[in-house]
PDB file of N, CA and C in Angstrom:
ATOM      1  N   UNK A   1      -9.040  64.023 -15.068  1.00  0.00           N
ATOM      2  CA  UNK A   1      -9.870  65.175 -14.815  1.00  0.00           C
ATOM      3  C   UNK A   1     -10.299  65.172 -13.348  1.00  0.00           C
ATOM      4  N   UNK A   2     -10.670  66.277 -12.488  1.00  0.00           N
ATOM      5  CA  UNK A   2     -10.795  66.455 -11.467  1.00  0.00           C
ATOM      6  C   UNK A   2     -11.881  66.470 -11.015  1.00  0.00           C
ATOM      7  N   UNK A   3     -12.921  65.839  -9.870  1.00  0.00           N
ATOM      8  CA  UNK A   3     -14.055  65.802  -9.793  1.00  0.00           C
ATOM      9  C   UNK A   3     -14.449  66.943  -8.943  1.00  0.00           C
ATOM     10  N   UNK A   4     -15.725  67.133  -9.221  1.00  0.00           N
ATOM     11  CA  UNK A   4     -15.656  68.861  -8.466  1.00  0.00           C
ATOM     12  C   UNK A   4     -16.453  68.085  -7.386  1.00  0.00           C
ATOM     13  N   UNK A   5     -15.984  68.636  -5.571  1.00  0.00           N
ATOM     14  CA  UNK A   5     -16.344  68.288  -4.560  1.00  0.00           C
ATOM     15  C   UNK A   5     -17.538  69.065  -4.683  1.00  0.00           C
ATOM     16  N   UNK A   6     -19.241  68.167  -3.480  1.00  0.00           N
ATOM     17  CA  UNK A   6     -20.113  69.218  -3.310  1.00  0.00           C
ATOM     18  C   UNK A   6     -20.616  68.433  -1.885  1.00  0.00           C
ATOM     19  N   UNK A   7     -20.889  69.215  -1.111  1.00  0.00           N
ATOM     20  CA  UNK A   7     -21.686  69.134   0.148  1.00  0.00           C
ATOM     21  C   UNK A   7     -22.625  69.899   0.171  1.00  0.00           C
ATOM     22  N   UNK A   8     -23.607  69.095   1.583  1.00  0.00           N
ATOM     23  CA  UNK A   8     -24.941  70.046   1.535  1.00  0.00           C
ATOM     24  C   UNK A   8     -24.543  70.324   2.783  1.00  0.00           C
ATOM     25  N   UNK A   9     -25.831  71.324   3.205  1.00  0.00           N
ATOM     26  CA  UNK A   9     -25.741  72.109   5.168  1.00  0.00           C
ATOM     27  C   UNK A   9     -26.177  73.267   5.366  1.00  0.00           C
ATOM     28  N   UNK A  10     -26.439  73.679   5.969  1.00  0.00           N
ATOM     29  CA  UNK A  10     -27.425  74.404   6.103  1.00  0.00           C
ATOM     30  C   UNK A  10     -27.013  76.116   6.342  1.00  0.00           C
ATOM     31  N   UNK A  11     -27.265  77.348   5.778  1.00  0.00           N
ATOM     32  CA  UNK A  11     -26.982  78.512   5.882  1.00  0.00           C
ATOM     33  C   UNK A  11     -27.417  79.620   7.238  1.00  0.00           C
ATOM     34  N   UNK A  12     -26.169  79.878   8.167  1.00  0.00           N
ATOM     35  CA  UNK A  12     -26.741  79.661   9.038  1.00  0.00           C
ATOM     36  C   UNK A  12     -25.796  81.588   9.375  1.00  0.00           C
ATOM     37  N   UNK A  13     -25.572  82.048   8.268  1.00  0.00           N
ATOM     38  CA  UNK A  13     -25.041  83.579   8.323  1.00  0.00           C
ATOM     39  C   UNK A  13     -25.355  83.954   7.103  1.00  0.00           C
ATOM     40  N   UNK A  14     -25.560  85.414   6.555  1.00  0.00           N
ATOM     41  CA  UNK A  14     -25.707  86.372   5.234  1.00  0.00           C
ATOM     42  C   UNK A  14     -24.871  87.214   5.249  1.00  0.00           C
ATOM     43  N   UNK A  15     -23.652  87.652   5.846  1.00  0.00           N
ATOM     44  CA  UNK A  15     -23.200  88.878   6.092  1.00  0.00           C
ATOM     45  C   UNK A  15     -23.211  89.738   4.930  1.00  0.00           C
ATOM     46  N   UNK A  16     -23.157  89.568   3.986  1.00  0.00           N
ATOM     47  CA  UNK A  16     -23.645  90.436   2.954  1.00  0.00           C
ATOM     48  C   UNK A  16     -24.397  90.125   1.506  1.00  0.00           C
ATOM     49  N   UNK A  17     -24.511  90.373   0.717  1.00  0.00           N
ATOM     50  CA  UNK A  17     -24.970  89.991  -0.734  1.00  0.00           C
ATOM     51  C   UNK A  17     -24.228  88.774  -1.156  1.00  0.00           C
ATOM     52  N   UNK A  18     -23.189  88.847  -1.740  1.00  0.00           N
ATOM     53  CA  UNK A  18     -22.311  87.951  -2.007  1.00  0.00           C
ATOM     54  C   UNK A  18     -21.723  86.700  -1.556  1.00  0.00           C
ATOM     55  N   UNK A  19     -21.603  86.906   0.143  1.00  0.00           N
ATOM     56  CA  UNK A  19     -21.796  85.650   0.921  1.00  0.00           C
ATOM     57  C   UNK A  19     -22.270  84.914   1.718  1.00  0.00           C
ATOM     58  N   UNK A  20     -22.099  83.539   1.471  1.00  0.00           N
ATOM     59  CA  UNK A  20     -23.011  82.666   2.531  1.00  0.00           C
ATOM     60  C   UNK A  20     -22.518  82.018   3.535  1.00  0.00           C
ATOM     61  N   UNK A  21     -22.654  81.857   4.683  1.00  0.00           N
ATOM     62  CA  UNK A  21     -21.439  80.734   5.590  1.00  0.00           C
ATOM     63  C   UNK A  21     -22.963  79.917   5.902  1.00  0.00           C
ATOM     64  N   UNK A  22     -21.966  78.722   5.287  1.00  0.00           N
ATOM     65  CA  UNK A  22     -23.126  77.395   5.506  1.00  0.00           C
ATOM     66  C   UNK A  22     -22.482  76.184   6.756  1.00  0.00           C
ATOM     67  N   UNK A  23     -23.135  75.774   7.437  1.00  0.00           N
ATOM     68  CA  UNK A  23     -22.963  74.830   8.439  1.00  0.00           C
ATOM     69  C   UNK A  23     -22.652  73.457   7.721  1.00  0.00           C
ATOM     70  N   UNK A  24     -21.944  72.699   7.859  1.00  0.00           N
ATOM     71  CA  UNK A  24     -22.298  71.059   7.548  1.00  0.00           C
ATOM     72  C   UNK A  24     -22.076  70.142   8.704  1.00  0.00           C
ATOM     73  N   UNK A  25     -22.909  69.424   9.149  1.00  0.00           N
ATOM     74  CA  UNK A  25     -22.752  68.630  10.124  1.00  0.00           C
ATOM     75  C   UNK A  25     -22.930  67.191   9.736  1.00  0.00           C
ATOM     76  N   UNK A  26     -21.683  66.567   9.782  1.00  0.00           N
ATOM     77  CA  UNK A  26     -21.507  64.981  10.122  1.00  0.00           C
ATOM     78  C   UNK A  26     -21.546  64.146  11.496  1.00  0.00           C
ATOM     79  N   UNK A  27     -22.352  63.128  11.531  1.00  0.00           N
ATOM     80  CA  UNK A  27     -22.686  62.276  12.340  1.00  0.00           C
ATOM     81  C   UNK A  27     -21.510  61.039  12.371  1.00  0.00           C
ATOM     82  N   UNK A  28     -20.791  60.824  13.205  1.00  0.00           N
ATOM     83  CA  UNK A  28     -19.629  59.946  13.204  1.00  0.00           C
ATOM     84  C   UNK A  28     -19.532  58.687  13.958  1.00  0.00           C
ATOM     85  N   UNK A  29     -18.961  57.947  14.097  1.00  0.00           N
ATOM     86  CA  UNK A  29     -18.589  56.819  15.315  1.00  0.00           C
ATOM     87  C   UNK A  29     -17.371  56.786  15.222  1.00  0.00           C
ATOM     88  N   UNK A  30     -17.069  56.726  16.567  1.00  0.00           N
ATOM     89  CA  UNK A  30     -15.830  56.165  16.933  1.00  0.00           C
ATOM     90  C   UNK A  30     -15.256  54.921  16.603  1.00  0.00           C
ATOM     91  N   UNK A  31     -14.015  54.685  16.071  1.00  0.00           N
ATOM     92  CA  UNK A  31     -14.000  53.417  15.834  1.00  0.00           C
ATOM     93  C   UNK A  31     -13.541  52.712  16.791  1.00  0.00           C
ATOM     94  N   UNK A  32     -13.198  52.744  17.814  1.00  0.00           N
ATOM     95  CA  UNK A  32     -12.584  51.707  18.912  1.00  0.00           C
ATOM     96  C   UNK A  32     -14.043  52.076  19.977  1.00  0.00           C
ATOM     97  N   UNK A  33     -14.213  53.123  20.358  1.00  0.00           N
ATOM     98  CA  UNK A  33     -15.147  53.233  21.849  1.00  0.00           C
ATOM     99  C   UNK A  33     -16.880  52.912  21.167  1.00  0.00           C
ATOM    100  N   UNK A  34     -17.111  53.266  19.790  1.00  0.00           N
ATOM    101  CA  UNK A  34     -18.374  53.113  19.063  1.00  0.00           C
ATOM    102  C   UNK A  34     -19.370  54.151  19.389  1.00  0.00           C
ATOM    103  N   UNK A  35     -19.206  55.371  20.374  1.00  0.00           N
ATOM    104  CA  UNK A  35     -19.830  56.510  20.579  1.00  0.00           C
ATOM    105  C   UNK A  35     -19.755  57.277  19.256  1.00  0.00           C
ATOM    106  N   UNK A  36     -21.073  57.673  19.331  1.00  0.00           N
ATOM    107  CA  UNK A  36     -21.307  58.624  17.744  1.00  0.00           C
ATOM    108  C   UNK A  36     -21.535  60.242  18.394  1.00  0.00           C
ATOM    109  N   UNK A  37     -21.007  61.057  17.147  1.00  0.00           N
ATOM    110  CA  UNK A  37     -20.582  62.312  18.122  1.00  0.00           C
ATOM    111  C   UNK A  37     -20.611  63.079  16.755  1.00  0.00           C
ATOM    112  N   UNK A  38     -21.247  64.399  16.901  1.00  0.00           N
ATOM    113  CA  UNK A  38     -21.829  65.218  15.786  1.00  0.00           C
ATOM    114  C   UNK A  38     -20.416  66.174  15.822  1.00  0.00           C
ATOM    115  N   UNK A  39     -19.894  65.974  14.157  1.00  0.00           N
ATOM    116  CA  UNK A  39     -18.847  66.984  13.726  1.00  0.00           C
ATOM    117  C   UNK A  39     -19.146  68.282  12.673  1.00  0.00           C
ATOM    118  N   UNK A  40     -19.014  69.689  12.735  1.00  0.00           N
ATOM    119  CA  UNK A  40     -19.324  70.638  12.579  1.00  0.00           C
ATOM    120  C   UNK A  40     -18.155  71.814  11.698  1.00  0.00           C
ATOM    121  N   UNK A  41     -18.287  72.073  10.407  1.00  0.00           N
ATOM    122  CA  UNK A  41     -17.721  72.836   9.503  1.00  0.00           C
ATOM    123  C   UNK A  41     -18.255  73.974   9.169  1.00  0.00           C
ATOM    124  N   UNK A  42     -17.992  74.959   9.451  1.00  0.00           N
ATOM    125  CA  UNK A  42     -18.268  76.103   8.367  1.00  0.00           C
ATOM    126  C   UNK A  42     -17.622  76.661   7.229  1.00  0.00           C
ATOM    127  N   UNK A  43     -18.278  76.765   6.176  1.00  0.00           N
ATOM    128  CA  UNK A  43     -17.333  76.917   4.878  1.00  0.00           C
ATOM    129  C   UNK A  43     -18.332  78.443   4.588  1.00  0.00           C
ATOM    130  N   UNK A  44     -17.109  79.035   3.793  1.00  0.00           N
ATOM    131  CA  UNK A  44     -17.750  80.538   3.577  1.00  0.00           C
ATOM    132  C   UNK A  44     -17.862  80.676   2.119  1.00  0.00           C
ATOM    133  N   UNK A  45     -19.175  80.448   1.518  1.00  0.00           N
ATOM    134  CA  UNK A  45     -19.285  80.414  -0.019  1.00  0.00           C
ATOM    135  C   UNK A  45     -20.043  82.043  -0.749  1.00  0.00           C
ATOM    136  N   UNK A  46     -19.376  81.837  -2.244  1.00  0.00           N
ATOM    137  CA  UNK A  46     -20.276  82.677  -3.503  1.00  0.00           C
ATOM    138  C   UNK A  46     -21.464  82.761  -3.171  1.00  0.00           C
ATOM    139  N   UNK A  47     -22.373  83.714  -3.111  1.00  0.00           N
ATOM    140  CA  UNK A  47     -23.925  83.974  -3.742  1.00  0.00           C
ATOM    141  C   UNK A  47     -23.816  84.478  -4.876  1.00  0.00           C
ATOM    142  N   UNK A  48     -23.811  83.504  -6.276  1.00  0.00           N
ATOM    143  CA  UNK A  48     -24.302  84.791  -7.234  1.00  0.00           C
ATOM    144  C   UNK A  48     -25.814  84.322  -8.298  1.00  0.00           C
ATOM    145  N   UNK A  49     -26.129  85.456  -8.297  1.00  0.00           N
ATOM    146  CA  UNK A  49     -27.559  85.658  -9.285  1.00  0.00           C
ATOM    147  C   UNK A  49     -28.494  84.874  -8.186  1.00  0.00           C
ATOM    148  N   UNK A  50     -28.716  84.242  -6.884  1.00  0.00           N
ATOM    149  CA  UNK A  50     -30.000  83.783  -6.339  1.00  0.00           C
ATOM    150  C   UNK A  50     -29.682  84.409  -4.795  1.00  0.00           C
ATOM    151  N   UNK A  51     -31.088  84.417  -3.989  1.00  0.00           N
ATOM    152  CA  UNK A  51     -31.367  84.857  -3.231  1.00  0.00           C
ATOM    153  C   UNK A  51     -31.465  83.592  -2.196  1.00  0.00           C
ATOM    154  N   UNK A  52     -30.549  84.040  -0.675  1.00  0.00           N
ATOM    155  CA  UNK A  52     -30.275  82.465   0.206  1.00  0.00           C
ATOM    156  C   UNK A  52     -30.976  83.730   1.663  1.00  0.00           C
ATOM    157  N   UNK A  53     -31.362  82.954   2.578  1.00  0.00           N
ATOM    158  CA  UNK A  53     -31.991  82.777   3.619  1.00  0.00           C
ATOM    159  C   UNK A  53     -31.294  82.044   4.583  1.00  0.00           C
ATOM    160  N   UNK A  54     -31.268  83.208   5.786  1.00  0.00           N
ATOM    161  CA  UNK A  54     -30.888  81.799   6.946  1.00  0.00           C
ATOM    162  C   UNK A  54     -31.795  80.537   7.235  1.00  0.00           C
ATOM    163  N   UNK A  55     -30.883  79.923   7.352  1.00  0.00           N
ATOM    164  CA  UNK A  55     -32.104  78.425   7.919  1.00  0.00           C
ATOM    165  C   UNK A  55     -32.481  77.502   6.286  1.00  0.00           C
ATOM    166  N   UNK A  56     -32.133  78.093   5.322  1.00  0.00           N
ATOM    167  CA  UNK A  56     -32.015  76.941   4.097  1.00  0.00           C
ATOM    168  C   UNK A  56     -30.672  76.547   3.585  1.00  0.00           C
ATOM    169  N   UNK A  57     -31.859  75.104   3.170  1.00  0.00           N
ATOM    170  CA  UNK A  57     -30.658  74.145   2.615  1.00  0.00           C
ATOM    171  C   UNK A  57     -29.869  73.861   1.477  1.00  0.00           C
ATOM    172  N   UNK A  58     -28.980  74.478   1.407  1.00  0.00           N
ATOM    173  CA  UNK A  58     -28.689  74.477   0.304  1.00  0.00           C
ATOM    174  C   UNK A  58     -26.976  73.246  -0.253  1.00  0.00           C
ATOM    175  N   UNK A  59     -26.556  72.855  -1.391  1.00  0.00           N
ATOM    176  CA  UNK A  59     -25.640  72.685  -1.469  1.00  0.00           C
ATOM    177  C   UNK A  59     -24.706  73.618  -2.161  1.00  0.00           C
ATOM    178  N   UNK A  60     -23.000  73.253  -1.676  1.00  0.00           N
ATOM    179  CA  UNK A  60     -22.189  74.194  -1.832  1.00  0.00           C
ATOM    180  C   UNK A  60     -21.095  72.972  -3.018  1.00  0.00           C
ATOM    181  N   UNK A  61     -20.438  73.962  -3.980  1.00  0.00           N
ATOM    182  CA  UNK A  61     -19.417  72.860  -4.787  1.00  0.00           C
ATOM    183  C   UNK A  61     -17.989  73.844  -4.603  1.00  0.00           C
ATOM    184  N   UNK A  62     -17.210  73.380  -4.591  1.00  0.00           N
ATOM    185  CA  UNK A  62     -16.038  73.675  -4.832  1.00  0.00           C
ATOM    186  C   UNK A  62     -15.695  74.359  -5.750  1.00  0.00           C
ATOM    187  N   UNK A  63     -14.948  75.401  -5.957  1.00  0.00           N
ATOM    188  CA  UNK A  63     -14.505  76.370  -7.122  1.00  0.00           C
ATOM    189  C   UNK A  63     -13.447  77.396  -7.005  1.00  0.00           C
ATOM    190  N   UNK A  64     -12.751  78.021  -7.784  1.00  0.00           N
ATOM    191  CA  UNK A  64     -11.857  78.923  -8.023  1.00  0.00           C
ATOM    192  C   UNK A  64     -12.057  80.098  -6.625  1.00  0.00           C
ATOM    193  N   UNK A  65     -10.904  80.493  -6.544  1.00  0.00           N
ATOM    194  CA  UNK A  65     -10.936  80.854  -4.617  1.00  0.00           C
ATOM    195  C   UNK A  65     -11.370  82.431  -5.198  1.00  0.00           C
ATOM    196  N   UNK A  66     -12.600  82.880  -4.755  1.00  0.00           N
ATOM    197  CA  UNK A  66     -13.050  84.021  -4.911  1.00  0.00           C
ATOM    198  C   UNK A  66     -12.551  85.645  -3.508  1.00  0.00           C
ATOM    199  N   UNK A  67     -12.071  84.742  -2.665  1.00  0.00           N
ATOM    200  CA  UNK A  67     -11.242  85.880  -1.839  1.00  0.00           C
ATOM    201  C   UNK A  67     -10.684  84.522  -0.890  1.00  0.00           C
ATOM    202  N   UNK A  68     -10.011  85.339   0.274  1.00  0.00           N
ATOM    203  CA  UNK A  68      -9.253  84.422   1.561  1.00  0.00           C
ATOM    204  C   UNK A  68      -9.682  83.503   2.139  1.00  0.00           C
ATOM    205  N   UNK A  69     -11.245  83.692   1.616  1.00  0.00           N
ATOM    206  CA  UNK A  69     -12.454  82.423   2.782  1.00  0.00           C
ATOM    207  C   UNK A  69     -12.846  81.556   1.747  1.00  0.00           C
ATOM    208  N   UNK A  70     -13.454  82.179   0.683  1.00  0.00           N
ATOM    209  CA  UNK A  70     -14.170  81.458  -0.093  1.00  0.00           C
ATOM    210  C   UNK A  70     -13.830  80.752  -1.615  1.00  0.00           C
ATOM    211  N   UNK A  71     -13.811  79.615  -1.365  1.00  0.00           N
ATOM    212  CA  UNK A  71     -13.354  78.857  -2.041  1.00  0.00           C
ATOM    213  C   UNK A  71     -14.701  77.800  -2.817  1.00  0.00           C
ATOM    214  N   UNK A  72     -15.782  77.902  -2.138  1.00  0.00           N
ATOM    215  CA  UNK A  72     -17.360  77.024  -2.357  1.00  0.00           C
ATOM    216  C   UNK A  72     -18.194  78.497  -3.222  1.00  0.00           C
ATOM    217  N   UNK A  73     -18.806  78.050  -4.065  1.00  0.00           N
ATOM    218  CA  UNK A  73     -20.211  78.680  -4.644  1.00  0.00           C
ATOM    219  C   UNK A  73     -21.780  78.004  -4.380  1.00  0.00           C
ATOM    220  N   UNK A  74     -22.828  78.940  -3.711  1.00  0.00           N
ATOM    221  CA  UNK A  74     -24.079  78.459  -3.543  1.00  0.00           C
ATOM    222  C   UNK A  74     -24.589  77.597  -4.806  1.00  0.00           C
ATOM    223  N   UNK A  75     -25.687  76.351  -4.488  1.00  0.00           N
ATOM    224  CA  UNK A  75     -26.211  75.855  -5.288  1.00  0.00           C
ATOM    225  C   UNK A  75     -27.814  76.235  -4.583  1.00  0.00           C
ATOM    226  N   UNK A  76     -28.416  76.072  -4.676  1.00  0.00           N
ATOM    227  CA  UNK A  76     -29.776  76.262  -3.929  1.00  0.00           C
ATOM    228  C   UNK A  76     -30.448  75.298  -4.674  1.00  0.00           C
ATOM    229  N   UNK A  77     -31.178  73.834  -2.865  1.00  0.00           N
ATOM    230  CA  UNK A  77     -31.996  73.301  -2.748  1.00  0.00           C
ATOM    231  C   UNK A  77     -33.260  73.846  -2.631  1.00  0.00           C
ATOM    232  N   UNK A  78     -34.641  73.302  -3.238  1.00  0.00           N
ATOM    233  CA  UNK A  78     -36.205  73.617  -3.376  1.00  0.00           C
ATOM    234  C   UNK A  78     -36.466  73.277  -1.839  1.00  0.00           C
ATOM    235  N   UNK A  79     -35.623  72.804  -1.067  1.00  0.00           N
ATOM    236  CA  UNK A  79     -36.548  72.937   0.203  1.00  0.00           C
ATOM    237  C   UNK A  79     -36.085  73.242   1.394  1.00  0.00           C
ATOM    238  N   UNK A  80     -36.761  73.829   2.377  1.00  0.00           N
ATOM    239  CA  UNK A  80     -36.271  74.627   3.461  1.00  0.00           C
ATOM    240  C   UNK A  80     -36.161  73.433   4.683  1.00  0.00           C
ATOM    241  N   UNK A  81     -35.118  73.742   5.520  1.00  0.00           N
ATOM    242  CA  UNK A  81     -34.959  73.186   7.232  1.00  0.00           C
ATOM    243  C   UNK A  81     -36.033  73.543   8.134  1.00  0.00           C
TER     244      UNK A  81
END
């Protein structure tokens, strides 16, 4: 059975009802030089039945590809960035 992927990050577009583009940012190191260096995704997810805000945190899971972008559905975290 397949485990359903989920990340958190932060919502940082609304362009309409339905979708969310959420930020995720990972903190990394290099493995040979040991410099740590901030890496940056946007994934374009589902809104359905709740209400998202720029600037909250929410997590996103993986799911059935709802158009060309979106492939993640909103989960909504109780607390704001």
């Amino acid at each position: 059975m397949k485990t359903i992927r989920t990340k958190q990050g932060v919502v940082i577009r609304v362009p309409n009802a339905s979708t969310a583009v959420v930020e995720i940012t990972e903190l990394l190191s290099h493995p040979k030089y040991i410099k740590r260096y901030k890496r940056r995704k946007r994934f374009h997810a589902q809104v359905s039945g709740v209400a998202v805000q720029v600037g909250q945190k929410v997590t996103i899971r993986e799911s059935r590809p709802h158009s060309k972008l979106k492939h993640w559905t909103v989960k909504v975290d109780s607390k704001k960035v």
